[in-house]
PDB file of N, CA and C in Angstrom:
ATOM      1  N   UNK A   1       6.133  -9.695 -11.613  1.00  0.00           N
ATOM      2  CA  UNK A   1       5.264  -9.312 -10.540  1.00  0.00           C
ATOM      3  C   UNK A   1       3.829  -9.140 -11.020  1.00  0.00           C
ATOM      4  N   UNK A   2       3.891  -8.569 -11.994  1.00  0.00           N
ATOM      5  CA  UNK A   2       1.908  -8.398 -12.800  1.00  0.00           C
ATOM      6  C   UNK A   2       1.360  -9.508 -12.952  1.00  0.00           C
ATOM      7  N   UNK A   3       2.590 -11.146 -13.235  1.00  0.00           N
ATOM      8  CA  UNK A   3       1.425 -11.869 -13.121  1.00  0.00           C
ATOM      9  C   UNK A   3       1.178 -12.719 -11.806  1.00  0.00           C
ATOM     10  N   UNK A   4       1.633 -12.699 -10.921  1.00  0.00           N
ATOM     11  CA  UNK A   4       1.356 -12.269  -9.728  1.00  0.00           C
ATOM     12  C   UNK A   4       0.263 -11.435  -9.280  1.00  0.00           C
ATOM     13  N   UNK A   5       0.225 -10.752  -9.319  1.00  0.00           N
ATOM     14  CA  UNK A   5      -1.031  -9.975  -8.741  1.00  0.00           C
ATOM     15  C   UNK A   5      -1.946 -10.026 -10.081  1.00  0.00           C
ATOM     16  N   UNK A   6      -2.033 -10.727 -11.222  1.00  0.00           N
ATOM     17  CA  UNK A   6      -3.025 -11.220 -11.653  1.00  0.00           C
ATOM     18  C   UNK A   6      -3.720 -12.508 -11.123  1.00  0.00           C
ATOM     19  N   UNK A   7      -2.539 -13.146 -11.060  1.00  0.00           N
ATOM     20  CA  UNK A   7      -2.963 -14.472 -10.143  1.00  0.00           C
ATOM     21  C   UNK A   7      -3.945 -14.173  -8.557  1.00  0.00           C
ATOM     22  N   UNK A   8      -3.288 -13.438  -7.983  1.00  0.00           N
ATOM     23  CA  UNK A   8      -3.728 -13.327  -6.709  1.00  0.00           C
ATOM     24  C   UNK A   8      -5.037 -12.765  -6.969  1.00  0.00           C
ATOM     25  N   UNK A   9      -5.349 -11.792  -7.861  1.00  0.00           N
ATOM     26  CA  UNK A   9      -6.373 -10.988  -7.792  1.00  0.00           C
ATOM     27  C   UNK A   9      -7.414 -12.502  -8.577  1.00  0.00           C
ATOM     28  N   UNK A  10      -6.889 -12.899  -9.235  1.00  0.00           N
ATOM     29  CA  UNK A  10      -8.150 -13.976  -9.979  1.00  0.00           C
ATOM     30  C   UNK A  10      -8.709 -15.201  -8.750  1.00  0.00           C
ATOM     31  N   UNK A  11      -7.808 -15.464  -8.292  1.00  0.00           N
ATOM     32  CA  UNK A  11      -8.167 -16.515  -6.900  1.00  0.00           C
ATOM     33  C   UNK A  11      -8.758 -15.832  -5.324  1.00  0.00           C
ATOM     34  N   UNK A  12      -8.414 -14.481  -5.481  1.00  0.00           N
ATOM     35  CA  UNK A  12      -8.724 -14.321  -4.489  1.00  0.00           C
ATOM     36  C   UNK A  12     -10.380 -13.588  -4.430  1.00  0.00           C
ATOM     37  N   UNK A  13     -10.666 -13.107  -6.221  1.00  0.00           N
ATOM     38  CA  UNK A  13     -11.966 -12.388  -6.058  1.00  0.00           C
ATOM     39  C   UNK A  13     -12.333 -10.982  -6.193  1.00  0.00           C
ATOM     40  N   UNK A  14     -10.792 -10.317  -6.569  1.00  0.00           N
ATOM     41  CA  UNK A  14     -10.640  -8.972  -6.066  1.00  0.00           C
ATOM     42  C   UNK A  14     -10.291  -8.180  -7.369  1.00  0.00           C
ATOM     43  N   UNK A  15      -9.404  -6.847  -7.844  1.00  0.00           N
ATOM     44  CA  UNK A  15      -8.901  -7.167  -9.428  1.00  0.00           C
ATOM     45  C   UNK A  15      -7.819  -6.513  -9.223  1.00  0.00           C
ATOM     46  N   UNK A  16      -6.870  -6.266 -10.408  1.00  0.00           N
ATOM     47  CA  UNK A  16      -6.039  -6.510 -10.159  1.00  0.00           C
ATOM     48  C   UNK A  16      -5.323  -4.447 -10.184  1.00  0.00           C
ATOM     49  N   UNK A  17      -5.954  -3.943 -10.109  1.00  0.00           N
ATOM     50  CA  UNK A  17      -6.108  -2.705  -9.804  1.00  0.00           C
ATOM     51  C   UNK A  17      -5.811  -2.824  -8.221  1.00  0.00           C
ATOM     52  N   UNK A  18      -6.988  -3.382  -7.506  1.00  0.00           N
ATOM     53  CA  UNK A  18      -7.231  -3.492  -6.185  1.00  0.00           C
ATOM     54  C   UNK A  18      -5.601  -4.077  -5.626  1.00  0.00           C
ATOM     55  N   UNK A  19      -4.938  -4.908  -6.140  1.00  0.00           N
ATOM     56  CA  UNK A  19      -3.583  -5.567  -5.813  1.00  0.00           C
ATOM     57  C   UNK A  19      -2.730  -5.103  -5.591  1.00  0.00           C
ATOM     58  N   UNK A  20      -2.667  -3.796  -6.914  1.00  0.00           N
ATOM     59  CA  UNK A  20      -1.631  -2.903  -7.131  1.00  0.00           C
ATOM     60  C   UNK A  20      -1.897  -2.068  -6.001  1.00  0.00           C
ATOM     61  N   UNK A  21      -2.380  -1.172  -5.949  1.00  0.00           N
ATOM     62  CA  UNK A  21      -3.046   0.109  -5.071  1.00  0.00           C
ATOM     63  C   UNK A  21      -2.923  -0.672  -3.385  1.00  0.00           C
ATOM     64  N   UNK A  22      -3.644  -1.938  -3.444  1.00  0.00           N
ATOM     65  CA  UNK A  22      -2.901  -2.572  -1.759  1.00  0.00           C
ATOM     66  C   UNK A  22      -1.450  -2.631  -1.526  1.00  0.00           C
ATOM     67  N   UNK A  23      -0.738  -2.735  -2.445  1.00  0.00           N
ATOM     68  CA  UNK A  23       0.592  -3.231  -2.666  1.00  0.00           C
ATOM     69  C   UNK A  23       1.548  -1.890  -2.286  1.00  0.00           C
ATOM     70  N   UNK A  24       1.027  -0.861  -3.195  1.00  0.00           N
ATOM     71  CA  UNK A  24       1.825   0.149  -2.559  1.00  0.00           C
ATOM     72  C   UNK A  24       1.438   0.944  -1.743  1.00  0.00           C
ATOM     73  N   UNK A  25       0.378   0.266  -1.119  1.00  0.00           N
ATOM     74  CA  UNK A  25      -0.349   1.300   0.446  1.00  0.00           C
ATOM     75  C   UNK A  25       0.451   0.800   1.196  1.00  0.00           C
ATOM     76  N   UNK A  26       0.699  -0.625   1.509  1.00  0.00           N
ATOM     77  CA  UNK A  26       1.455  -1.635   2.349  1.00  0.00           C
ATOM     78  C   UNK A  26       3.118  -0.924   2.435  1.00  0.00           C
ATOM     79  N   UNK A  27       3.939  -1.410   0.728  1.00  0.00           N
ATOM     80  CA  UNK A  27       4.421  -0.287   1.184  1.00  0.00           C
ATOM     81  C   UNK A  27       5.311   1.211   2.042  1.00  0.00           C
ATOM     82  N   UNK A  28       4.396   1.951   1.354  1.00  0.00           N
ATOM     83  CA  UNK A  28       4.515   3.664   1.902  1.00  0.00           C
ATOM     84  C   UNK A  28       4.011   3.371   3.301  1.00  0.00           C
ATOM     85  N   UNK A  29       2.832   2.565   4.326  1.00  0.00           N
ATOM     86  CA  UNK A  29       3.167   2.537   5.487  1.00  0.00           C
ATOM     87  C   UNK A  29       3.602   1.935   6.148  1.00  0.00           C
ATOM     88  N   UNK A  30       4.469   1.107   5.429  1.00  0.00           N
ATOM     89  CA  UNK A  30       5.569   0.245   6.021  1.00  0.00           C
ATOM     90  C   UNK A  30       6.896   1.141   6.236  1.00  0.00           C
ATOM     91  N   UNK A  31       6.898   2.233   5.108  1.00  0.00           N
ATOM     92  CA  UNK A  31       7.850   2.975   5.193  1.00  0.00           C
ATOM     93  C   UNK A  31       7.601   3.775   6.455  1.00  0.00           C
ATOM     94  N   UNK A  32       6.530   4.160   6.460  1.00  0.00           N
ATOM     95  CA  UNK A  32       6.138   5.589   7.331  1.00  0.00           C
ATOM     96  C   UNK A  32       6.358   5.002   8.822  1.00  0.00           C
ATOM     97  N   UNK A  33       5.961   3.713   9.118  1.00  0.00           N
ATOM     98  CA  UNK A  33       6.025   2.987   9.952  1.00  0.00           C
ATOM     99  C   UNK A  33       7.322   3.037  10.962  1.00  0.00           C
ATOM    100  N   UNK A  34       8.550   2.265   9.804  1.00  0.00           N
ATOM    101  CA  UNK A  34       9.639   2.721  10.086  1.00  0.00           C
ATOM    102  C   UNK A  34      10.059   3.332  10.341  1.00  0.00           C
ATOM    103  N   UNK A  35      10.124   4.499   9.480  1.00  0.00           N
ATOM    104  CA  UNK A  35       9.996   5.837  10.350  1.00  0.00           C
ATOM    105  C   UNK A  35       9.859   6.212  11.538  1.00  0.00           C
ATOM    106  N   UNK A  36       8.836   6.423  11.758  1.00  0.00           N
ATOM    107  CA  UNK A  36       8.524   6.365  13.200  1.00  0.00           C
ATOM    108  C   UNK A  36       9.159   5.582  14.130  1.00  0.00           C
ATOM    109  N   UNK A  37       9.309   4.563  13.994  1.00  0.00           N
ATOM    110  CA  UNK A  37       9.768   3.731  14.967  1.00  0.00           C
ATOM    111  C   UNK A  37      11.379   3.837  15.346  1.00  0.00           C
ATOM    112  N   UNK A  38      12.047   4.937  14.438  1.00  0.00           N
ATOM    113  CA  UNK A  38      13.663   5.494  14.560  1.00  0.00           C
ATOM    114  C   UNK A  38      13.043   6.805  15.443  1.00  0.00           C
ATOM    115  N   UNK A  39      12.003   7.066  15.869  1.00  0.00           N
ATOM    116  CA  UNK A  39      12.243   8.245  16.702  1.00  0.00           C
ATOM    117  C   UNK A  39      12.989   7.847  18.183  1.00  0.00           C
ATOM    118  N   UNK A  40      13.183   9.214  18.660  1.00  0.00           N
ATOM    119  CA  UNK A  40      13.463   8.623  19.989  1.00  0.00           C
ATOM    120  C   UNK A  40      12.608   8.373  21.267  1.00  0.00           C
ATOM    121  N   UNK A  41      11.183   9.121  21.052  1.00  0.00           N
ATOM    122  CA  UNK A  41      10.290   8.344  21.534  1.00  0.00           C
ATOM    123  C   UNK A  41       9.190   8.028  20.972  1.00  0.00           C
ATOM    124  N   UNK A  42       8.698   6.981  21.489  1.00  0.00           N
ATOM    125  CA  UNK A  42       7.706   6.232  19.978  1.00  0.00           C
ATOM    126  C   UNK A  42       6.495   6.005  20.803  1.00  0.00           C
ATOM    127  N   UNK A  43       5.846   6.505  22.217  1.00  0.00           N
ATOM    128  CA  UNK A  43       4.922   6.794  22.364  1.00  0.00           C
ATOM    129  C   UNK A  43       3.776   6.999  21.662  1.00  0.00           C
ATOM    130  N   UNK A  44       4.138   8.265  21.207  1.00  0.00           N
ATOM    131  CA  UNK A  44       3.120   8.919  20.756  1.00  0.00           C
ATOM    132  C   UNK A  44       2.902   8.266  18.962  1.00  0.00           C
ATOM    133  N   UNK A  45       3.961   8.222  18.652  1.00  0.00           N
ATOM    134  CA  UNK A  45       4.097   7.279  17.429  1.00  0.00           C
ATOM    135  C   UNK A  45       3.521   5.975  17.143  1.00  0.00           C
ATOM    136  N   UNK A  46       3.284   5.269  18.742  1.00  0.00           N
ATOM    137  CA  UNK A  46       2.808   3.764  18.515  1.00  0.00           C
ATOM    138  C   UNK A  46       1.434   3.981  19.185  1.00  0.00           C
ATOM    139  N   UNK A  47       0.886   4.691  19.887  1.00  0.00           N
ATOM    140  CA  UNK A  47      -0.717   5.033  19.614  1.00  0.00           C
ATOM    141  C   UNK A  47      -1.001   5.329  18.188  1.00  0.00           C
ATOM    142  N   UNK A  48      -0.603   6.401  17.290  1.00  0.00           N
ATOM    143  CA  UNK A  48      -1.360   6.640  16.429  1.00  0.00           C
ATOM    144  C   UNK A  48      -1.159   5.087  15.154  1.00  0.00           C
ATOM    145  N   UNK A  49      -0.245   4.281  15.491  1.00  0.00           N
ATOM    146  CA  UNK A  49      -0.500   3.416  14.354  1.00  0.00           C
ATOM    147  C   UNK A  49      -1.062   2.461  15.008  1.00  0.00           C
ATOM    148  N   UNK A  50      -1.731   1.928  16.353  1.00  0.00           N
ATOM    149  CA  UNK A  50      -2.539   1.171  16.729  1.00  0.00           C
ATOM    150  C   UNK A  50      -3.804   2.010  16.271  1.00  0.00           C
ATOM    151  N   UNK A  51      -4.142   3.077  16.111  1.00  0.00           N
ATOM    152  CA  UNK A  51      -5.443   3.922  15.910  1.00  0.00           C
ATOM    153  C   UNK A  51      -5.037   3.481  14.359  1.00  0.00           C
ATOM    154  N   UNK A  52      -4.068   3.970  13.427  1.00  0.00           N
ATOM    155  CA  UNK A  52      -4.494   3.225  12.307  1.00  0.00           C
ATOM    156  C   UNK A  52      -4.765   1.936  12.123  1.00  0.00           C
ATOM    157  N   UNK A  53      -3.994   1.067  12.305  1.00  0.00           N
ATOM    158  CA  UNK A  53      -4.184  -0.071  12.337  1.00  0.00           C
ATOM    159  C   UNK A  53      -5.883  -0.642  12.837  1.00  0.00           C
ATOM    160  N   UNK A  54      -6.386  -0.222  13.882  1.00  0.00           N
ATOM    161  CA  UNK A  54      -7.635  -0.346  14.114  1.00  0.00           C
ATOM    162  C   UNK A  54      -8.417   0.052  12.916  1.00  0.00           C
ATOM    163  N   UNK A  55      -8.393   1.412  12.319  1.00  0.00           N
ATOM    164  CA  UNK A  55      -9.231   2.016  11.574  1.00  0.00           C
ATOM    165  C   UNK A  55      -9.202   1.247  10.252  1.00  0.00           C
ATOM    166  N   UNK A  56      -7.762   0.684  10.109  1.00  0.00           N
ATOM    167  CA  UNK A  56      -7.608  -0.236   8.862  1.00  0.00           C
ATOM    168  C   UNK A  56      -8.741  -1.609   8.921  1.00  0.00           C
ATOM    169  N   UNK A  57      -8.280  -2.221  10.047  1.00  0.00           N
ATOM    170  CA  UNK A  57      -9.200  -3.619  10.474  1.00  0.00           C
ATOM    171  C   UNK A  57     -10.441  -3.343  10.216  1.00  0.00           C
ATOM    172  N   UNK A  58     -10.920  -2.345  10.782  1.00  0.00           N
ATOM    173  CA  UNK A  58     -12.412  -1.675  10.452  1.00  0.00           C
ATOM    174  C   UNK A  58     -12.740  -1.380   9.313  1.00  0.00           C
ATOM    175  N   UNK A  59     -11.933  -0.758   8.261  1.00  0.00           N
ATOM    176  CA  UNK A  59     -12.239  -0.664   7.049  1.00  0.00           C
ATOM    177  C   UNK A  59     -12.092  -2.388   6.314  1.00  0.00           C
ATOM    178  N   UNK A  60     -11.418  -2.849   6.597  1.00  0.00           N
ATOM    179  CA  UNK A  60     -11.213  -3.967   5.492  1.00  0.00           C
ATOM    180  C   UNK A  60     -12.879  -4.712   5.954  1.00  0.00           C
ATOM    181  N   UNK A  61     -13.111  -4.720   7.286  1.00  0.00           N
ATOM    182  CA  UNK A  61     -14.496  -5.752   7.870  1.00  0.00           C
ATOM    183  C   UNK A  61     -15.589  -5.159   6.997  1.00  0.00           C
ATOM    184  N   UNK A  62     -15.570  -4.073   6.582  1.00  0.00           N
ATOM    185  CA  UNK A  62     -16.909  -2.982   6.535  1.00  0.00           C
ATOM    186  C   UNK A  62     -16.696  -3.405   4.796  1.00  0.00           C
ATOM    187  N   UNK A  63     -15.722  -3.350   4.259  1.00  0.00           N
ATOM    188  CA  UNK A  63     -15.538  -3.844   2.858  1.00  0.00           C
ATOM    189  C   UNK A  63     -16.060  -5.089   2.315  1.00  0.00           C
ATOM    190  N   UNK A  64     -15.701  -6.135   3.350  1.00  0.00           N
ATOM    191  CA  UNK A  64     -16.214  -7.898   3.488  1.00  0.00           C
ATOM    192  C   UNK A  64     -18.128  -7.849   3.343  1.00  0.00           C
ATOM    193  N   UNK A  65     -18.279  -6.630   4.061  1.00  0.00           N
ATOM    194  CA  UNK A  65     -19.378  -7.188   4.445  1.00  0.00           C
ATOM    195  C   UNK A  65     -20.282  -6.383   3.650  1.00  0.00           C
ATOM    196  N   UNK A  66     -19.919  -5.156   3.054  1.00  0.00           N
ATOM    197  CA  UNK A  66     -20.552  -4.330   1.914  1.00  0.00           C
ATOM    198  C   UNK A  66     -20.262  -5.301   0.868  1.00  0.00           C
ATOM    199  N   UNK A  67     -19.475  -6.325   0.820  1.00  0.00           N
ATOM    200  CA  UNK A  67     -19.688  -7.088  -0.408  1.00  0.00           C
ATOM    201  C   UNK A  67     -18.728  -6.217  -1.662  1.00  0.00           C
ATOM    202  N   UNK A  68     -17.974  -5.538  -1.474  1.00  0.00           N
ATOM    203  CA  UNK A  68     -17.398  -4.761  -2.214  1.00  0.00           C
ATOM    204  C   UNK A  68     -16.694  -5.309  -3.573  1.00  0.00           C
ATOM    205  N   UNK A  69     -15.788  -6.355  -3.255  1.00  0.00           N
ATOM    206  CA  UNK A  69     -15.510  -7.555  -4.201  1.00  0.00           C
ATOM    207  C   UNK A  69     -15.919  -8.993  -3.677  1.00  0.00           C
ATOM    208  N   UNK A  70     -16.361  -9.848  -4.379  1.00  0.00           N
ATOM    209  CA  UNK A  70     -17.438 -11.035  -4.348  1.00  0.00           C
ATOM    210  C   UNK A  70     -16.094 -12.107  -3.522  1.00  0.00           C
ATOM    211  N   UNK A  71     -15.351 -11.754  -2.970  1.00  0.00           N
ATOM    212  CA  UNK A  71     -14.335 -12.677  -2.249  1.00  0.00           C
ATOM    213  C   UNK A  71     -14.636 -14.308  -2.263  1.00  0.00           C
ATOM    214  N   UNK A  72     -13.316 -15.038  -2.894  1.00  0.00           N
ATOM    215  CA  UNK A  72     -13.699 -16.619  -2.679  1.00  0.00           C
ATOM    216  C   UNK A  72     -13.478 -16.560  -0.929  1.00  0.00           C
ATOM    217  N   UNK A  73     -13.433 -18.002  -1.469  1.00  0.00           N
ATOM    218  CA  UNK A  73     -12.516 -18.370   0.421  1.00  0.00           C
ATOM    219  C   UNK A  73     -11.559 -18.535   0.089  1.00  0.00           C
ATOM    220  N   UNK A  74     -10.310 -18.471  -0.702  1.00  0.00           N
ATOM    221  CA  UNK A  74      -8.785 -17.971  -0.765  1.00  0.00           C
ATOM    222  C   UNK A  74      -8.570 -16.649  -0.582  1.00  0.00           C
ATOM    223  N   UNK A  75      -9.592 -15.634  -1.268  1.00  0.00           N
ATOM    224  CA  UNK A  75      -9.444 -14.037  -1.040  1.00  0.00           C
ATOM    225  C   UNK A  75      -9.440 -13.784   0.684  1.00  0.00           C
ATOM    226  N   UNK A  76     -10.652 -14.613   1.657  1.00  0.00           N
ATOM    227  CA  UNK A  76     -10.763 -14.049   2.772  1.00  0.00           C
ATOM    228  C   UNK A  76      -9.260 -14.842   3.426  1.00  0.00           C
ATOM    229  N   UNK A  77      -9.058 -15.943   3.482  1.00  0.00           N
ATOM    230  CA  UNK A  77      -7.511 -16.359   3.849  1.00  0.00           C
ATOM    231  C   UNK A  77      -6.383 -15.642   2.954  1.00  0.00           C
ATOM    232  N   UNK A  78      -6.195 -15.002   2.219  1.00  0.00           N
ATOM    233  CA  UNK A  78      -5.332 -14.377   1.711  1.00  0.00           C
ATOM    234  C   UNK A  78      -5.254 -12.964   2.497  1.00  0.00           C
ATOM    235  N   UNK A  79      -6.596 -12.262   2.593  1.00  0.00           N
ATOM    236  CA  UNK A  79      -6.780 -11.006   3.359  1.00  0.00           C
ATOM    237  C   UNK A  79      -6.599 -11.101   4.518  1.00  0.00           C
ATOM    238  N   UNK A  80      -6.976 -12.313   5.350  1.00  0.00           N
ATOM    239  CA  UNK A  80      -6.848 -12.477   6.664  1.00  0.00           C
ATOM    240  C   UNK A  80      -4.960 -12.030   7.001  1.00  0.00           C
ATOM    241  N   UNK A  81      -4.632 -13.041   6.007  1.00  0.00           N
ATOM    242  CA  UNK A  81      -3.031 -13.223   6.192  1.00  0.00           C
ATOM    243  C   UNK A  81      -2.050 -12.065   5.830  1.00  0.00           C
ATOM    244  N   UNK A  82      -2.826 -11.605   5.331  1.00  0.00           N
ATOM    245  CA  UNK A  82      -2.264 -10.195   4.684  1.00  0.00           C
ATOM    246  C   UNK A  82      -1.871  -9.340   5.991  1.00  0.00           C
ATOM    247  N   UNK A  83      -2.915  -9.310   6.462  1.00  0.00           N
ATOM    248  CA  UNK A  83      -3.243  -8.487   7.710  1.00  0.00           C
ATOM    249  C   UNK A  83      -2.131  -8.766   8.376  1.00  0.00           C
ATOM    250  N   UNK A  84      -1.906 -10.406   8.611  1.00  0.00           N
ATOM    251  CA  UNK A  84      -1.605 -10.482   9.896  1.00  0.00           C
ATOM    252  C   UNK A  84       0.297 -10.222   9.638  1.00  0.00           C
ATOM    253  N   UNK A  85       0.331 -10.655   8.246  1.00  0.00           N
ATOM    254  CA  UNK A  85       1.895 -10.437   8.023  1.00  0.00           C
ATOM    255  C   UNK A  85       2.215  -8.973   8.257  1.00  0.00           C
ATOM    256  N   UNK A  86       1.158  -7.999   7.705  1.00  0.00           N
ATOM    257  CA  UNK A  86       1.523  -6.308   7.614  1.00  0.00           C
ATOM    258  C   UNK A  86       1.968  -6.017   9.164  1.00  0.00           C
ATOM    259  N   UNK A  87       0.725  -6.513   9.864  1.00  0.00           N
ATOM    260  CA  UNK A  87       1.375  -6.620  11.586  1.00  0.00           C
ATOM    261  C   UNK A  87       2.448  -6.961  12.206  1.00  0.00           C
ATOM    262  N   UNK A  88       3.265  -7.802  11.642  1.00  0.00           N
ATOM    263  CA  UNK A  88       4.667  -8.969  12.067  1.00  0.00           C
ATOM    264  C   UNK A  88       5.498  -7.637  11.623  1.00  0.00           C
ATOM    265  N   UNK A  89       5.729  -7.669  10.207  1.00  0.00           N
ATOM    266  CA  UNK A  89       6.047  -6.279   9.810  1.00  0.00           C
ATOM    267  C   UNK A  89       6.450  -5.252  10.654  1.00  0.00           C
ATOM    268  N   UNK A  90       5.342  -4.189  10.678  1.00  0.00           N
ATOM    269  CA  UNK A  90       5.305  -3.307  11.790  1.00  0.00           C
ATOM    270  C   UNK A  90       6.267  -3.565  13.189  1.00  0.00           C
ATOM    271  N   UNK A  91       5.585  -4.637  13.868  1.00  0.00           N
ATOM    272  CA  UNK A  91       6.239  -5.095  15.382  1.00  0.00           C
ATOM    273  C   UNK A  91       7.603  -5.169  15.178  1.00  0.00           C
ATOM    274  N   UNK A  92       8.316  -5.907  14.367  1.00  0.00           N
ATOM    275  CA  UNK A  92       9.588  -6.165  13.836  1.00  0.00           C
ATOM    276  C   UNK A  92      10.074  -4.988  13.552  1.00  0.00           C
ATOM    277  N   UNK A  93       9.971  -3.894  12.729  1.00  0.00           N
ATOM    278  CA  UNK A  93      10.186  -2.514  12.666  1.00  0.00           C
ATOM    279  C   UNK A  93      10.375  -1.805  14.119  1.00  0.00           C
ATOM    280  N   UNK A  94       9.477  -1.546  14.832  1.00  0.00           N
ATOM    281  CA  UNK A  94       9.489  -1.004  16.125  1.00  0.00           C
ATOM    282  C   UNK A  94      10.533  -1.822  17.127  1.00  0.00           C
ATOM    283  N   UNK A  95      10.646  -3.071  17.019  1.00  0.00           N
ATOM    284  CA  UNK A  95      11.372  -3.609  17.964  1.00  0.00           C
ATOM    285  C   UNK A  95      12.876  -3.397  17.575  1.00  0.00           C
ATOM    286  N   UNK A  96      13.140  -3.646  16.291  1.00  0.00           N
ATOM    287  CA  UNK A  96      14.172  -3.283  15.644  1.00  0.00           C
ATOM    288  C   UNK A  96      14.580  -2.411  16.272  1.00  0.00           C
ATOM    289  N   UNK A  97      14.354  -1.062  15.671  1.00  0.00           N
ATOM    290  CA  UNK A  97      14.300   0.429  16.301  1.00  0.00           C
ATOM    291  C   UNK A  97      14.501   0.608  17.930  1.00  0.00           C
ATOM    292  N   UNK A  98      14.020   0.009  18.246  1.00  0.00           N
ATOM    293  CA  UNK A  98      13.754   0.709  20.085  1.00  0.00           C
ATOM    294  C   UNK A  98      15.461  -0.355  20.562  1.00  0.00           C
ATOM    295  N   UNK A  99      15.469  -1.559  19.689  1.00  0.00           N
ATOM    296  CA  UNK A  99      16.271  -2.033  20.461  1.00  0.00           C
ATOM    297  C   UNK A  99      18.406  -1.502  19.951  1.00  0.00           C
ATOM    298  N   UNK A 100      18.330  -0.808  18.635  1.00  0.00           N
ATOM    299  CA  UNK A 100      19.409  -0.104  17.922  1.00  0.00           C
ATOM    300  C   UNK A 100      19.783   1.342  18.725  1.00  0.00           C
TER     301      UNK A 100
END
């Protein structure tokens, strides 16, 4: 797996600190996610992770554009996709759940 997220971190622009630390944010709120989504009502549960999820999108844009790591164009298609898989994720979790 390390050289893996050496790889990723060298193509994408980012290091490989940054890989690790994304890796297990993804993760603990994938876990937490889940979680939630075994309650028995998930109301209130699926506002606050659209409010994260927003606040996330917002942080990663504000990162791009502070220039934070010098991103190729594999890093921004890698990040893009990142995103969008963590999302599939999530939905799949909740649907899971609501439908068990």
């Amino acid at each position: 797996m390390s050289r893996l997220a050496g790889w990723v971190a060298e193509i994408s622009g980012t290091t490989l600190a940054t890989e690790y630390a994304m890796g297990a944010f993804f993760i603990a709120y994938g876990i937490v996610v889940f979680g939630l989504a075994a309650m028995q009502s998930v109301r209130k549960p699926g506002i606050a992770v659209i409010i994260a999820n927003l606040l996330y999108t917002i942080g990663a844009v504000a990162v791009v554009l502070a220039d934070v790591w010098p991103l190729t164009t594999t890093g921004v298609v890698l990040d893009t996709r990142q995103r969008g898989l963590h999302a599939g994720v999530r939905r799949t979790a909740v649907l899971w759940a609501c439908a068990g």
